[in-house]
Protein backbone atom coordinates (compact mmCIF):
# COMPACT_ATOMS: atom_id res chain seq x y z
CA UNK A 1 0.00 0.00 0.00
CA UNK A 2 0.98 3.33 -1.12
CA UNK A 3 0.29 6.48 1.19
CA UNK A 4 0.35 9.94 0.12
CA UNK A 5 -0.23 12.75 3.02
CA UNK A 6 -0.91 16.38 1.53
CA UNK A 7 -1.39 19.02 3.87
CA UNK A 8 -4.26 21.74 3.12
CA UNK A 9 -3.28 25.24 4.66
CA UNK A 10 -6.28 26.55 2.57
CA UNK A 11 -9.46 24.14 1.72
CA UNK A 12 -12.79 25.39 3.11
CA UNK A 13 -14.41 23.38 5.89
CA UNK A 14 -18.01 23.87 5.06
CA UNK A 15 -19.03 22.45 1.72
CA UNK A 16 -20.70 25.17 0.05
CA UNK A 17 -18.34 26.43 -2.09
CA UNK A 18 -18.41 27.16 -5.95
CA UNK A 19 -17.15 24.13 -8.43
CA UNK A 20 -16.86 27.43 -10.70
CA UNK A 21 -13.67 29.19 -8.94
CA UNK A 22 -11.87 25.92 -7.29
CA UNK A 23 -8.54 28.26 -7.22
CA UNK A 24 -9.91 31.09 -5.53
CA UNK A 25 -13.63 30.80 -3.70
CA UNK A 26 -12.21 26.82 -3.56
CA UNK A 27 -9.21 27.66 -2.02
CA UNK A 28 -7.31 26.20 -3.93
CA UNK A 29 -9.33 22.98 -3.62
CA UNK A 30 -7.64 22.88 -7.35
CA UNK A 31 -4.21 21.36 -5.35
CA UNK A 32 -5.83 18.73 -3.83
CA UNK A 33 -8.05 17.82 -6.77
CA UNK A 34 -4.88 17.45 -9.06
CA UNK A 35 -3.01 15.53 -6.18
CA UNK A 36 -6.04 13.14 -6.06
CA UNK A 37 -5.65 12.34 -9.87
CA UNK A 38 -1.80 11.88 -9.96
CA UNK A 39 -2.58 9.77 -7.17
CA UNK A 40 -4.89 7.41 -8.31
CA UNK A 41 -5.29 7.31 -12.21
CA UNK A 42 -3.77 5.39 -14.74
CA UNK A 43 -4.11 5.60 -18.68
CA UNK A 44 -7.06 3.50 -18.48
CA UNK A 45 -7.79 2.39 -14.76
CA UNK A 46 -7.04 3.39 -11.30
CA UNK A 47 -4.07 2.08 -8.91
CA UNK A 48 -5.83 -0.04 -6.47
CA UNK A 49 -2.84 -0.16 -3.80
CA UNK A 50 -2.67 3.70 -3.72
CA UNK A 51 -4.46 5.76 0.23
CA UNK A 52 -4.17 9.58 -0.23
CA UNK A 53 -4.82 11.23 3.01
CA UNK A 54 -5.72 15.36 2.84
CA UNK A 55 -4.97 16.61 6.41
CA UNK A 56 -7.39 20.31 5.71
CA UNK A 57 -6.37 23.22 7.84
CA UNK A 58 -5.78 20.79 11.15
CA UNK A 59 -9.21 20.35 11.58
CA UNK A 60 -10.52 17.89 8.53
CA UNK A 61 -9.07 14.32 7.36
CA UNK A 62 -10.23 12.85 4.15
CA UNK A 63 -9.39 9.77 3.25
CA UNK A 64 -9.40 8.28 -0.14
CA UNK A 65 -8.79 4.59 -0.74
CA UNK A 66 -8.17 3.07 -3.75
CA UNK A 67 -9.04 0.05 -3.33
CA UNK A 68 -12.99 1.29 -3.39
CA UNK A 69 -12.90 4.23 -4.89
CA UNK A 70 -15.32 4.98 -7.74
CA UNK A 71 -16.34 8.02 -9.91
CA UNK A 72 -12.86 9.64 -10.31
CA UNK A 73 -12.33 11.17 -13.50
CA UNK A 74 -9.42 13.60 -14.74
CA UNK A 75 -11.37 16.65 -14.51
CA UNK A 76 -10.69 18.98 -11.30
CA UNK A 77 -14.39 19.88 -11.53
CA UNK A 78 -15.95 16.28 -10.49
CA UNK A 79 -12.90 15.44 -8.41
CA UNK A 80 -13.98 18.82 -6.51
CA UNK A 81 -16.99 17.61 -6.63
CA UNK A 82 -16.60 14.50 -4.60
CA UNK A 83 -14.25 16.26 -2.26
CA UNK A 84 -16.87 19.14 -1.82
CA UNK A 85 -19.26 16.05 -1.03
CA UNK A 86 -16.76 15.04 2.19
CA UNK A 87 -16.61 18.15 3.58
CA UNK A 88 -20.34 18.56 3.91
CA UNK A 89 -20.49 15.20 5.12
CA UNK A 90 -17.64 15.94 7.63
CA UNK A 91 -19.72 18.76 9.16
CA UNK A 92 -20.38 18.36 12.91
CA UNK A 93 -18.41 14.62 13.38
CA UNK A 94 -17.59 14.32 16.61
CA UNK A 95 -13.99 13.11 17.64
CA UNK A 96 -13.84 9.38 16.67
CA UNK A 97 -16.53 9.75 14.38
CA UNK A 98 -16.20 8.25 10.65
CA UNK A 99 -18.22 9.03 8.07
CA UNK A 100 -18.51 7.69 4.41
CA UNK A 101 -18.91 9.93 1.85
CA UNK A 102 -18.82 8.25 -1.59
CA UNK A 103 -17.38 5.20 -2.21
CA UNK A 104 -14.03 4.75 -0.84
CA UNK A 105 -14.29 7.93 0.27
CA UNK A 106 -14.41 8.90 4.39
CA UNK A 107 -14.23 11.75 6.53
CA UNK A 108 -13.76 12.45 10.02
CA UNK A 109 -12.57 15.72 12.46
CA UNK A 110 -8.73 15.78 13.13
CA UNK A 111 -4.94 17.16 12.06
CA UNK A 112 -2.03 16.30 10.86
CA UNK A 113 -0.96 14.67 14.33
CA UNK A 114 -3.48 12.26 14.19
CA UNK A 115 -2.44 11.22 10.53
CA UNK A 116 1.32 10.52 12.12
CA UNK A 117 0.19 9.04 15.08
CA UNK A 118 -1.84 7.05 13.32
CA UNK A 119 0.92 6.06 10.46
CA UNK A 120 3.27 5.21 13.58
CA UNK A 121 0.78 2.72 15.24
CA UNK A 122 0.57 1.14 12.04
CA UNK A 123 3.69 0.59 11.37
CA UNK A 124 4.44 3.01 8.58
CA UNK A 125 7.13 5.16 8.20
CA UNK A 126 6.79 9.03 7.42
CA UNK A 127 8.87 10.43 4.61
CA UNK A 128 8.80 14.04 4.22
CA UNK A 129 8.99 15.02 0.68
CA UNK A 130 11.12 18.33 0.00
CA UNK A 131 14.19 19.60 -2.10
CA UNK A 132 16.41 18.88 0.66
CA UNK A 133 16.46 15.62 1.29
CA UNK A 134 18.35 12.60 0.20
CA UNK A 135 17.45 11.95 -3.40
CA UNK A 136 14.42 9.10 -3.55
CA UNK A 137 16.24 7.41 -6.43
CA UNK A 138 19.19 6.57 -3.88
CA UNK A 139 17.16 5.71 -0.85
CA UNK A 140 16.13 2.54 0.87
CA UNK A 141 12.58 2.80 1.71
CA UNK A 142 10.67 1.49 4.48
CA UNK A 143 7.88 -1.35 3.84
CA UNK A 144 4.93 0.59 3.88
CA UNK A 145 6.30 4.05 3.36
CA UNK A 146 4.38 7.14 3.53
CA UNK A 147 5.10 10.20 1.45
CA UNK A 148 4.32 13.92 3.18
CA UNK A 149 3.95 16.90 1.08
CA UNK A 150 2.30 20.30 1.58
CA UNK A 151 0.21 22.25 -0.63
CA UNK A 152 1.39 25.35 -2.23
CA UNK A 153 1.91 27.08 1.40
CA UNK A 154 4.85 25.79 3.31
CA UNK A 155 4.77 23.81 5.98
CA UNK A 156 3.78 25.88 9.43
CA UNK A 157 6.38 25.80 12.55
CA UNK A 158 4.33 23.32 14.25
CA UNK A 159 4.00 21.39 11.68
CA UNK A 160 7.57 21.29 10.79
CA UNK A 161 8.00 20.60 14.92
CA UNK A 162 5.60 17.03 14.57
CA UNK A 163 7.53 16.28 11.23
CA UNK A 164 11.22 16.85 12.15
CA UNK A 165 11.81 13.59 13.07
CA UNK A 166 10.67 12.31 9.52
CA UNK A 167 13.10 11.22 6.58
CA UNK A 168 13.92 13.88 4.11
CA UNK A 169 13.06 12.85 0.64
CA UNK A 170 13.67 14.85 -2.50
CA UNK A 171 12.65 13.66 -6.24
CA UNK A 172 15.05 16.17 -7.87
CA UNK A 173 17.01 19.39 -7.48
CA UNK A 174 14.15 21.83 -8.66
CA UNK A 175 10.87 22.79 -6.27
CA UNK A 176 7.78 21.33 -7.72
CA UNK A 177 4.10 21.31 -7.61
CA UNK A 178 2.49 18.80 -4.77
CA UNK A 179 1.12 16.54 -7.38
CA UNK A 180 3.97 16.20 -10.09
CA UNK A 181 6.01 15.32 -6.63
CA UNK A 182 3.40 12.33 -6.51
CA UNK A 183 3.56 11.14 -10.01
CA UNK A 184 7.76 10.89 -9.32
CA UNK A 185 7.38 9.11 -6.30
CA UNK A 186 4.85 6.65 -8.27
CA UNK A 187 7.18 6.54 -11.20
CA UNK A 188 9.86 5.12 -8.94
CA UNK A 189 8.17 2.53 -6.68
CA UNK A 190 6.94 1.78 -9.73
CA UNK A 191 10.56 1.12 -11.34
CA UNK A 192 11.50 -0.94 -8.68
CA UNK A 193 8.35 -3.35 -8.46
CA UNK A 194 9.82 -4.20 -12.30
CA UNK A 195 12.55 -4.60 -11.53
CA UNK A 196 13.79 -1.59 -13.70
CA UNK A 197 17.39 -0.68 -12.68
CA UNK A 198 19.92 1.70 -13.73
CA UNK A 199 22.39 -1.40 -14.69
């Protein structure tokens, strides 16, 4: 199982916003929607082995699971759509409250703490992915790795405080967009499942 963790410093909590203006009224619901698709999609099917986890302004966790997730198609407007569909759904959980959305789709109140406490218990280790780190192409991954990025906001302080003991990944020397960081990370894992070497 793949995990992906993107970080929302912007997404609205309340589902009534505009599927018309994702980058601004949205904001910039446009990230996550384009993380979701680099996440999930293939040329003609979806990756089945893939979670993608949006931790939304350290009050909102969506989860999406491949695995059972249905009606995702390239465009940002429908993948809004669905996500849009979450956040409504999300309104007024309790702590410890779980709630379905679509399929493979789920909701519930919390931050990006719970996300890492929760990778930890489960035996999966954080990597955080930024241009510092050691280069993915030379780095031996944990079984079960998960891969943190933020949207286009950096990380906050305490954010970077719950992450600093994470790995430091980078996919190359230049700083890219959240969701081309994804398809890289894909590209390799998938490179190595192949077999795929540089010899």
């Amino acid at each position: 199982m793949r995990t992906f963790v993107v970080v929302s410093h912007t997404a609205p909590l309340e589902g009534d916003f505009s599927l018309s203006d994702l980058p601004g009224g949205a904001g910039r619901i446009d990230i996550l929607c384009r993380c979701a698709t680099e996440a999930f999609l293939l040329s003609h099917g979806i990756r089945k082995d893939v979670r993608l986890i949006f931790a939304i302004r350290d009050q909102l966790i969506i989860t999406l699971e491949g695995a059972w997730l249905r009606h995702l198609n390239p465009d940002e407007r429908s993948t809004a759509a669905l996500l849009r569909k979450a956040i409504s759904r999300g309104a007024g959980l309790g702590p410890g409250e779980v709630a379905r959305s679509t399929s493979g789709i789920t909701v519930r109140a919390g931050g990006l703490n719970d996300v890492i406490a929760e990778l930890g218990e489960a035996g999966r280790q954080p990597y955080l992915l930024e241009e510092e780190g050691l280069l993915l192409r030379r780095a031996e991954l944990t079984p079960g790795a998960a891969f943190v990025l933020s949207d286009h906001r950096d990380f906050e302080p305490e954010e970077r405080a719950l992450l600093d003991t994470c790995p430091r990944l980078s996919v190359g020397p230049r700083s890219l967009h959240g969701h081309q960081c994804i398809t890289l990370v894909h590209s390799e894992l998938d490179l190595r499942e192949a077999g795929w070497t540089d010899g």
